[in-house]
N, C-alpha and C. Protein backbone atom coordinates (compact mmCIF):
# COMPACT_ATOMS: atom_id res chain seq x y z
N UNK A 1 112.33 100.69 121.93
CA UNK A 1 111.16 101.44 121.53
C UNK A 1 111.09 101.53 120.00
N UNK A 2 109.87 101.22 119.79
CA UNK A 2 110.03 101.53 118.04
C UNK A 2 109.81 102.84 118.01
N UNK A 3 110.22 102.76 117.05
CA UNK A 3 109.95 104.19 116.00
C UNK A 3 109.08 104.24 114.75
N UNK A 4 108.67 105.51 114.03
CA UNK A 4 107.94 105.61 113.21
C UNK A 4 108.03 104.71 111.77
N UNK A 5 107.32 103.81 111.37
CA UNK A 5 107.46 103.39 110.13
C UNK A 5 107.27 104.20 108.57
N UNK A 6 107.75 103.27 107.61
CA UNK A 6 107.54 104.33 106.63
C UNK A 6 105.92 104.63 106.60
N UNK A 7 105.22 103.66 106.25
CA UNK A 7 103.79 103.84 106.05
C UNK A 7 103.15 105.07 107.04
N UNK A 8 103.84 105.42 108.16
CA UNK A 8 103.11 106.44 109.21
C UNK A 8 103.74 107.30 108.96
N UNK A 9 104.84 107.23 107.86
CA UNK A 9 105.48 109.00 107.76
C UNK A 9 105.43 109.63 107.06
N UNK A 10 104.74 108.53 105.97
CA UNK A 10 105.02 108.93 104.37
C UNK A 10 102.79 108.93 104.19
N UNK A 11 102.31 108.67 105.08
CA UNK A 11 101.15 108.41 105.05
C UNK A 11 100.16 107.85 103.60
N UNK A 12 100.71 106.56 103.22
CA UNK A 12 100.68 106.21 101.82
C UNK A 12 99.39 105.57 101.77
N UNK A 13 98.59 104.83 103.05
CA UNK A 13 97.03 104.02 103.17
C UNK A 13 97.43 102.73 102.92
N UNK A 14 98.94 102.09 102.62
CA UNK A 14 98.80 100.84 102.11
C UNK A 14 99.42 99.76 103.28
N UNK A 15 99.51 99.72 104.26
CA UNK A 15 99.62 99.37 105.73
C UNK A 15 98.24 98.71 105.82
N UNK A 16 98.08 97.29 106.49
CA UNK A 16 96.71 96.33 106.79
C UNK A 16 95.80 97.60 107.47
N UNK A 17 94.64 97.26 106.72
CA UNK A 17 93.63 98.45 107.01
C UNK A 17 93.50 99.93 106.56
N UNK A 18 94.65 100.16 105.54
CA UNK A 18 94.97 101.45 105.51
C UNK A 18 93.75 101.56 104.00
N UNK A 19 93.26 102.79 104.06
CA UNK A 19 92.19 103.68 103.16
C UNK A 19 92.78 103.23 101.62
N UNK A 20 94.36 102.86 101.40
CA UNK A 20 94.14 102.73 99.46
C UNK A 20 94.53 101.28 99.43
N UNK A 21 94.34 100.37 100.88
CA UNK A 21 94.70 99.06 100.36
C UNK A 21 93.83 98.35 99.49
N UNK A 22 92.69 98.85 99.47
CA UNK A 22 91.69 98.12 98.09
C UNK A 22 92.00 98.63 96.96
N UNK A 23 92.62 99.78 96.55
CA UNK A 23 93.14 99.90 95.40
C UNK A 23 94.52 99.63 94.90
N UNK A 24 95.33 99.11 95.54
CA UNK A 24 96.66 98.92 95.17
C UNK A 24 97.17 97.76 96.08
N UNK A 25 96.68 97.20 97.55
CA UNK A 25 96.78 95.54 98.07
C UNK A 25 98.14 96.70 99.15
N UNK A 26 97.79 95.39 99.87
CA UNK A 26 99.19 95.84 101.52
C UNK A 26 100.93 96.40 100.93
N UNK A 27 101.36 97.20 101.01
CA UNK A 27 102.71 97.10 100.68
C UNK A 27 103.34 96.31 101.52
N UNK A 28 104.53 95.86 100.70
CA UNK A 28 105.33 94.55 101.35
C UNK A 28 106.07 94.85 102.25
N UNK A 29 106.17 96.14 102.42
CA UNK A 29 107.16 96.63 103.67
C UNK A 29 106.56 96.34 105.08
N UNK A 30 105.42 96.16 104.91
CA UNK A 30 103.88 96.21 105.96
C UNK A 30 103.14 94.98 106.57
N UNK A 31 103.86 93.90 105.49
CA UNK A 31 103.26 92.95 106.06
C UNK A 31 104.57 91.63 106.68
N UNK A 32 103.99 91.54 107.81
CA UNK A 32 105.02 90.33 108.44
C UNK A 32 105.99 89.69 107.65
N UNK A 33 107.34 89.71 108.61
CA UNK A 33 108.49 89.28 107.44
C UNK A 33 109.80 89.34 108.68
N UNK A 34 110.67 88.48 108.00
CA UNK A 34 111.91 88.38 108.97
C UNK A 34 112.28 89.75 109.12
N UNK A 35 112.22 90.93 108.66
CA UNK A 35 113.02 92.47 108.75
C UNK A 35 112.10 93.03 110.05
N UNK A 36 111.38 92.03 110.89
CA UNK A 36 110.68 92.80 112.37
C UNK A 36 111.47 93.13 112.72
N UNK A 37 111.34 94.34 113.62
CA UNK A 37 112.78 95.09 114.16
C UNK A 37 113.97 95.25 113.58
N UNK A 38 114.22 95.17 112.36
CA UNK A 38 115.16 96.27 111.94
C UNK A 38 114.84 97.47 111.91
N UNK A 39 115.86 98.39 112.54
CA UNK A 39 116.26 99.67 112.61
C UNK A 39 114.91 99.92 113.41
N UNK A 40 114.60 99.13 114.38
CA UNK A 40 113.33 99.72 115.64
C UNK A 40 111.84 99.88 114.68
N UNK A 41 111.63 98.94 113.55
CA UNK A 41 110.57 99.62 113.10
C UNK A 41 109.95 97.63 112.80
N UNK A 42 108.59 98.09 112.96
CA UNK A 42 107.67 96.90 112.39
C UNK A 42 107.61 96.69 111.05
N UNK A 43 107.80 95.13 111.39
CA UNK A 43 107.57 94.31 109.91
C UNK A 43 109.07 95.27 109.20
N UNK A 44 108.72 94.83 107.65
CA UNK A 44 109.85 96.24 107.19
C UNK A 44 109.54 97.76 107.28
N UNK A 45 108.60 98.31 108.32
CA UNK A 45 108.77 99.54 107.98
C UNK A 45 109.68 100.52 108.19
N UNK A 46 110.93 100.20 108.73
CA UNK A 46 111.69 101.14 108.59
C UNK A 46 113.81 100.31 107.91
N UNK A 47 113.03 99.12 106.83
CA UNK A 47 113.96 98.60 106.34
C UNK A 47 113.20 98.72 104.62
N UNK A 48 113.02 99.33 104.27
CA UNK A 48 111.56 99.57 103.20
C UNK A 48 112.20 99.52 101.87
N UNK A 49 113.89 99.97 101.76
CA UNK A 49 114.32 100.06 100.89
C UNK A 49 115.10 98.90 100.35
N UNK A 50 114.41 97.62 101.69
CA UNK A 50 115.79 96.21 101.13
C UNK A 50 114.69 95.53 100.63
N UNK A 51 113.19 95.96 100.95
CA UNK A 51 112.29 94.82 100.81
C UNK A 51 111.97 94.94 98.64
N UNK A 52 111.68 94.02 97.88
CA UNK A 52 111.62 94.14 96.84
C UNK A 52 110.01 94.28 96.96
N UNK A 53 109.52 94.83 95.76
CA UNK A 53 108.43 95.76 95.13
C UNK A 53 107.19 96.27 96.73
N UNK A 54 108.10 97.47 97.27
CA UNK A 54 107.69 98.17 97.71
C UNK A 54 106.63 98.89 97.08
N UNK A 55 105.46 99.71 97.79
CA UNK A 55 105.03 100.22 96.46
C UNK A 55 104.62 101.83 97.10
N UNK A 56 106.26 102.90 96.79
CA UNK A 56 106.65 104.12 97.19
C UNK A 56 106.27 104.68 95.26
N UNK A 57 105.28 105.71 95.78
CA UNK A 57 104.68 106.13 94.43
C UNK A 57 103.12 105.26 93.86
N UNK A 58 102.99 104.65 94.71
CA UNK A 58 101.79 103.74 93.94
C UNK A 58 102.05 102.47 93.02
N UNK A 59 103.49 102.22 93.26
CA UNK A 59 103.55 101.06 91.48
C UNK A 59 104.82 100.62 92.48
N UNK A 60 105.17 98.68 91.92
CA UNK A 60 106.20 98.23 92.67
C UNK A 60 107.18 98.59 92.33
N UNK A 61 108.53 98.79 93.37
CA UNK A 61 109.48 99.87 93.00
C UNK A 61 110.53 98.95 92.10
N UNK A 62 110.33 97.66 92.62
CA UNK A 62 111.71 96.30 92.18
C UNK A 62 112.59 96.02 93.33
N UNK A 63 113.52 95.14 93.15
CA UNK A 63 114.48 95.06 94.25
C UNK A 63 115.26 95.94 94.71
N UNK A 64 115.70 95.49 95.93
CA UNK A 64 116.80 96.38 96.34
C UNK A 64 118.22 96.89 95.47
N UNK A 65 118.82 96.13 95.05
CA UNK A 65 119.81 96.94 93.71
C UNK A 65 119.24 97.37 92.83
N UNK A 66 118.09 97.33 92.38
CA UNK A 66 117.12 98.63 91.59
C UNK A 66 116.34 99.84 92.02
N UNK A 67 116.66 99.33 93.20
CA UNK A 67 115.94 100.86 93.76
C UNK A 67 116.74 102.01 94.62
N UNK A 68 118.16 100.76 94.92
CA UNK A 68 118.66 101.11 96.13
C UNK A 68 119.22 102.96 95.56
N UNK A 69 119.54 103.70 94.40
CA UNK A 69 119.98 104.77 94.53
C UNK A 69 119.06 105.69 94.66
N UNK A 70 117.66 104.93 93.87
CA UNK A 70 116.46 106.11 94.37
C UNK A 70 116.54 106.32 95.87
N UNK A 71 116.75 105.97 96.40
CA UNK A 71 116.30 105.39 98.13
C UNK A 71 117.38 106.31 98.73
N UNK A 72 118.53 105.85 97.95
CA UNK A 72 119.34 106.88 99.24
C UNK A 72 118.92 108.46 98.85
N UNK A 73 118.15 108.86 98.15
CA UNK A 73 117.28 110.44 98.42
C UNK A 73 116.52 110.69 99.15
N UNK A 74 115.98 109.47 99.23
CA UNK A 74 114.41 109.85 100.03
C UNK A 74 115.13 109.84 101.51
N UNK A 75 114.06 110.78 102.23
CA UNK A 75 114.00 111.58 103.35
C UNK A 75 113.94 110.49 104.19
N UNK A 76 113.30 110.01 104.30
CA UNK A 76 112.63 108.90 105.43
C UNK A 76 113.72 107.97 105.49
N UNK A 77 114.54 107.50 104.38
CA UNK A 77 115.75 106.72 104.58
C UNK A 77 116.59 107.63 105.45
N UNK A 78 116.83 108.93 105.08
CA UNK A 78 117.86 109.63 105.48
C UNK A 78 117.35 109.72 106.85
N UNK A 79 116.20 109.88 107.54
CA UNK A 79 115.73 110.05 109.05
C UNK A 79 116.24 108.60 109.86
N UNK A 80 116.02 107.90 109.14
CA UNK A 80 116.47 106.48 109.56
C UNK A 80 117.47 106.46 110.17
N UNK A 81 118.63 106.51 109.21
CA UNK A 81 119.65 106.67 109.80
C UNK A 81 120.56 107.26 110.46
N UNK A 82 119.92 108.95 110.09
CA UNK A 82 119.80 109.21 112.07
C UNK A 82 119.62 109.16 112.62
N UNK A 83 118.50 108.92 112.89
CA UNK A 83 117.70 108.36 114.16
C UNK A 83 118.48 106.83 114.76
N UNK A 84 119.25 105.76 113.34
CA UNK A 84 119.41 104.85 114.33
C UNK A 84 121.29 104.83 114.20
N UNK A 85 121.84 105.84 113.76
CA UNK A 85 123.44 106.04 113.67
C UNK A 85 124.24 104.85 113.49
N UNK A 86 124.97 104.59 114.60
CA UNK A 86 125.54 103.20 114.41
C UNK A 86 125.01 102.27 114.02
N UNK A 87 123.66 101.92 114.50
CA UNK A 87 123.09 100.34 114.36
C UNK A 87 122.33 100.88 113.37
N UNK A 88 122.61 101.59 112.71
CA UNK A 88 121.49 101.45 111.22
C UNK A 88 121.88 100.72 109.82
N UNK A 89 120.72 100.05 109.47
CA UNK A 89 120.73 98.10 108.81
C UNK A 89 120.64 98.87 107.14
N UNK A 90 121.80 98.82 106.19
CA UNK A 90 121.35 99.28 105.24
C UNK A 90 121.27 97.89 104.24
N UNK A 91 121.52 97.10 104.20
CA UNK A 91 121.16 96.53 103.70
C UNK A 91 120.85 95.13 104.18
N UNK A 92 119.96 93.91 103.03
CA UNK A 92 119.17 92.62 103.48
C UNK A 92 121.06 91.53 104.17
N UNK A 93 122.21 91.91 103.63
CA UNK A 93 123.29 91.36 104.08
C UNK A 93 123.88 91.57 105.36
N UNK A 94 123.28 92.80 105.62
CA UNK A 94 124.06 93.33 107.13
C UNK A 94 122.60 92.97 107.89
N UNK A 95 121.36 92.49 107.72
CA UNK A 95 120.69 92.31 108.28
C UNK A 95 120.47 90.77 109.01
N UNK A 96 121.37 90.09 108.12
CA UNK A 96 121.93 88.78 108.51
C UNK A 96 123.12 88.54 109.83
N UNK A 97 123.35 89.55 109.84
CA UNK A 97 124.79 89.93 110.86
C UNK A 97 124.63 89.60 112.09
């Protein structure tokens, strides 16, 4: 069963079809990509912090070793990985596994 993505938790509009994709274009977490089903979530949405220039805040965030310490604050990472305990994918290397 999936679970909630970032784009539906964080309610940002930048998800295909979403209300601010004409002002700022699809975030990359959102659009089709090998990270389907990691950690039970579509496309990258609930791997958001491996994908590079996410765009959490409105502006691209950079890669994953540039973002990765902002990330471990945010909430929605931290739900993640409770929600998925053991099998939760923290990074694009263990997603190869």
């Amino acid at each position: 069963m999936a679970q909630k993505n970032c784009w539906e938790v964080e309610n940002c509009g930048l998800q295909p079809g979403g209300e601010r994709v004409g002002e700022l274009g699809v975030c990359p977490a959102a659009e089709p990509s090998d990270y389907d089903g990691i950690n039970r979530g579509t496309h990258g949405g609930r791997f958001c912090w491996a994908i590079t220039n996410t765009l959490c805040g409105g502006k691209p965030q950079g890669t994953f070793a540039q973002k990765l310490m902002t990330c471990l604050d945010c909430e929605f990472m931290k739900q993640v990985h409770e929600e998925e305990e053991r099998n939760f994918v923290l990074s694009p290397k263990d997603a190869e596994a």
